[in-house]
Protein backbone atom coordinates (compact mmCIF):
# COMPACT_ATOMS: atom_id res chain seq x y z
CA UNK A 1 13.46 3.63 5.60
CA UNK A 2 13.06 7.22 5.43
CA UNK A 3 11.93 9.59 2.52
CA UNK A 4 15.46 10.93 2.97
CA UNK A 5 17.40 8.18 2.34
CA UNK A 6 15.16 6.57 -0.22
CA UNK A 7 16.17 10.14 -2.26
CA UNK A 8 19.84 9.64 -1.22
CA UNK A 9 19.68 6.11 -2.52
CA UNK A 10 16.96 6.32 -5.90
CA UNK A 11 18.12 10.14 -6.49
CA UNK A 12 21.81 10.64 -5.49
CA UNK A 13 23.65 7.56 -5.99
CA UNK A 14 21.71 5.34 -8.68
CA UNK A 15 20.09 7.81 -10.41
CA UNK A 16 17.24 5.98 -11.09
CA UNK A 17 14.56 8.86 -11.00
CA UNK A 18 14.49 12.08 -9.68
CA UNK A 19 13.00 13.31 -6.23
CA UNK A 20 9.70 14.07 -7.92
CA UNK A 21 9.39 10.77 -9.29
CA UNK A 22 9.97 9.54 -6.24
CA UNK A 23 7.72 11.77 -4.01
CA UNK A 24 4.83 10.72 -6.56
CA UNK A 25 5.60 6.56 -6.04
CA UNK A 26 5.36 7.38 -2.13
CA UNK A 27 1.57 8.78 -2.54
CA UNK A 28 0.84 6.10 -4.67
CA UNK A 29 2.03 3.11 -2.82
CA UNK A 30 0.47 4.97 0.29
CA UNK A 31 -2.26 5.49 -1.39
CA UNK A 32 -2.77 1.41 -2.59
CA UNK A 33 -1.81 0.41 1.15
CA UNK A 34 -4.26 2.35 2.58
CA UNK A 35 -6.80 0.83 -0.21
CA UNK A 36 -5.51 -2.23 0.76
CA UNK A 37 -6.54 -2.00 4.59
CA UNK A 38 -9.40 -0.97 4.23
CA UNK A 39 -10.61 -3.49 1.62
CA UNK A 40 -8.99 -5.96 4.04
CA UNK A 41 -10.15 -4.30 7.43
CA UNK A 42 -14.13 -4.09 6.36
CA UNK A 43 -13.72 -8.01 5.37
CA UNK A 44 -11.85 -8.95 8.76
CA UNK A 45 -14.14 -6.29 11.24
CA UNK A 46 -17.66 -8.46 9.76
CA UNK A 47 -15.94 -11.76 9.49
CA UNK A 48 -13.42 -12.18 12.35
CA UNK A 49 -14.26 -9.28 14.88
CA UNK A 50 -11.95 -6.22 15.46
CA UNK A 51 -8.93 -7.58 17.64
CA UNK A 52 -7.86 -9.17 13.78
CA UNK A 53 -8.31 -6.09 12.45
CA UNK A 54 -6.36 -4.12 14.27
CA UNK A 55 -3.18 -7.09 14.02
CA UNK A 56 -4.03 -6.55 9.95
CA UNK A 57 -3.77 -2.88 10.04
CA UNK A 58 -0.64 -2.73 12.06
CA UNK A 59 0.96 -5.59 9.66
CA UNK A 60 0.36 -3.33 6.46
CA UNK A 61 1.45 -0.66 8.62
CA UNK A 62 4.82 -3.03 9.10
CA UNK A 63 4.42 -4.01 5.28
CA UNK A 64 4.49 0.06 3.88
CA UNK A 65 7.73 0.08 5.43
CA UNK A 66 9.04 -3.19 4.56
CA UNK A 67 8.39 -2.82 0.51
CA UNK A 68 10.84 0.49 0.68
CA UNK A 69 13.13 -1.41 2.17
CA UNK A 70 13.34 -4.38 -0.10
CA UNK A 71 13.06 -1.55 -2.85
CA UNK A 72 16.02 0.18 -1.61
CA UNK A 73 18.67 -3.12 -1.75
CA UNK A 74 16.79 -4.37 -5.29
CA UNK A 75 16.59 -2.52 -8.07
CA UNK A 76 14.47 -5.24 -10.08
CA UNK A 77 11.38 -5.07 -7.36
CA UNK A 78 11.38 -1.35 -7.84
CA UNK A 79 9.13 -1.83 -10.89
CA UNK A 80 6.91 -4.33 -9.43
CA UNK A 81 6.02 -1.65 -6.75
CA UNK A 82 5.46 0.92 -9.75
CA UNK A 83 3.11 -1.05 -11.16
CA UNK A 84 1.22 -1.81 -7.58
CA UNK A 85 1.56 2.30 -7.14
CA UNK A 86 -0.41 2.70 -10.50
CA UNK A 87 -2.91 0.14 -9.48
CA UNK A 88 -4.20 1.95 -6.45
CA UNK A 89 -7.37 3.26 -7.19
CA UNK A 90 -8.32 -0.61 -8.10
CA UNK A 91 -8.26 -1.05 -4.46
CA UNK A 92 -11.15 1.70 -3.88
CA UNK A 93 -13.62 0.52 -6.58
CA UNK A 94 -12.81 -2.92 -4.99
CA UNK A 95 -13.94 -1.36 -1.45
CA UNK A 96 -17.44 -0.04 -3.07
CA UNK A 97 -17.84 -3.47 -4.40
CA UNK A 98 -17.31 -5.04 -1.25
CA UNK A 99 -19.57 -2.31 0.49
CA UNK A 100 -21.95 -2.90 -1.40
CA UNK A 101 -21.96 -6.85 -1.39
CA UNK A 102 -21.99 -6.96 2.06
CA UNK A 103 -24.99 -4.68 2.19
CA UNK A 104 -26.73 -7.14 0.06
CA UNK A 105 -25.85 -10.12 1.88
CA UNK A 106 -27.11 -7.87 4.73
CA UNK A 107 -23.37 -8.21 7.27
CA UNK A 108 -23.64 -4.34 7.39
C-alpha cells in the first residue's frame, strides 16, 4: 500500500490522525524494520551463511509492506504498530549488543 492511500484512508476518510502523524509512524516503523534486519541479518550471515540472509531481508522487505496493509483494513492493529514504531531504537542497542557478543565469542 502506498503512502498515498494510507493518507486517503488514516487522513481523509477515518480521520484517525493527520498526514503528519502519519508521515512520522512511516519513519518509525521503517526505521524498527530496518533495526530489525539487521539485528536478524548479522545473526543469520555468522550462523546460516548469506543465501538465508538475503531470503530474511527480502521477507521483512515483504513484511514492511504487509503490516500497512493489515493496518489499513484494522483499525485495532494500528496501535500495536505505534507502539512497535516507538520501540525502534530498541532494535539498534540490541544490534551493539549482538556486535559486541559475537566479537567476544570471537564469530566476527
Amino acid at each position: 500500500m502506498t503512502l498515498h492511500k494510507l493518507s486517503k484512508t488514516f487522513v481523509d476518510e477515518r480521520k484517525l490522525m493527520t498526514s503528519k502523524e502519519l508521515r512520522i509512524l512511516v519513519i518509525k516503523v521503517g526505521l524498527a524494520f530496518i533495526g530489525l534486519g539487521l539485528d536478524i541479518a548479522i545473526l543469520t550471515t555468522n550462523l546460516m551463511g548469506m543465501p538465508i540472509t538475503i531470503l530474511v531481508v527480502f521477507g521483512l522487505m515483504f513484511g514492511f509492506n504487509w503490516v500497512f496493509d493489515m493496518v489499513a483494513e484494522d483499525e485495532d492493529s494500528l496501535n500495536g504498530v505505534k507502539r512497535f514504531g516507538n520501540l525502534f531504537f530498541v532494535f539498534y542497542i540490541l544490534l551493539v549488543l549482538e556486535f559486541l557478543g559475537l566479537k567476544l565469542l570471537r564469530f566476527l
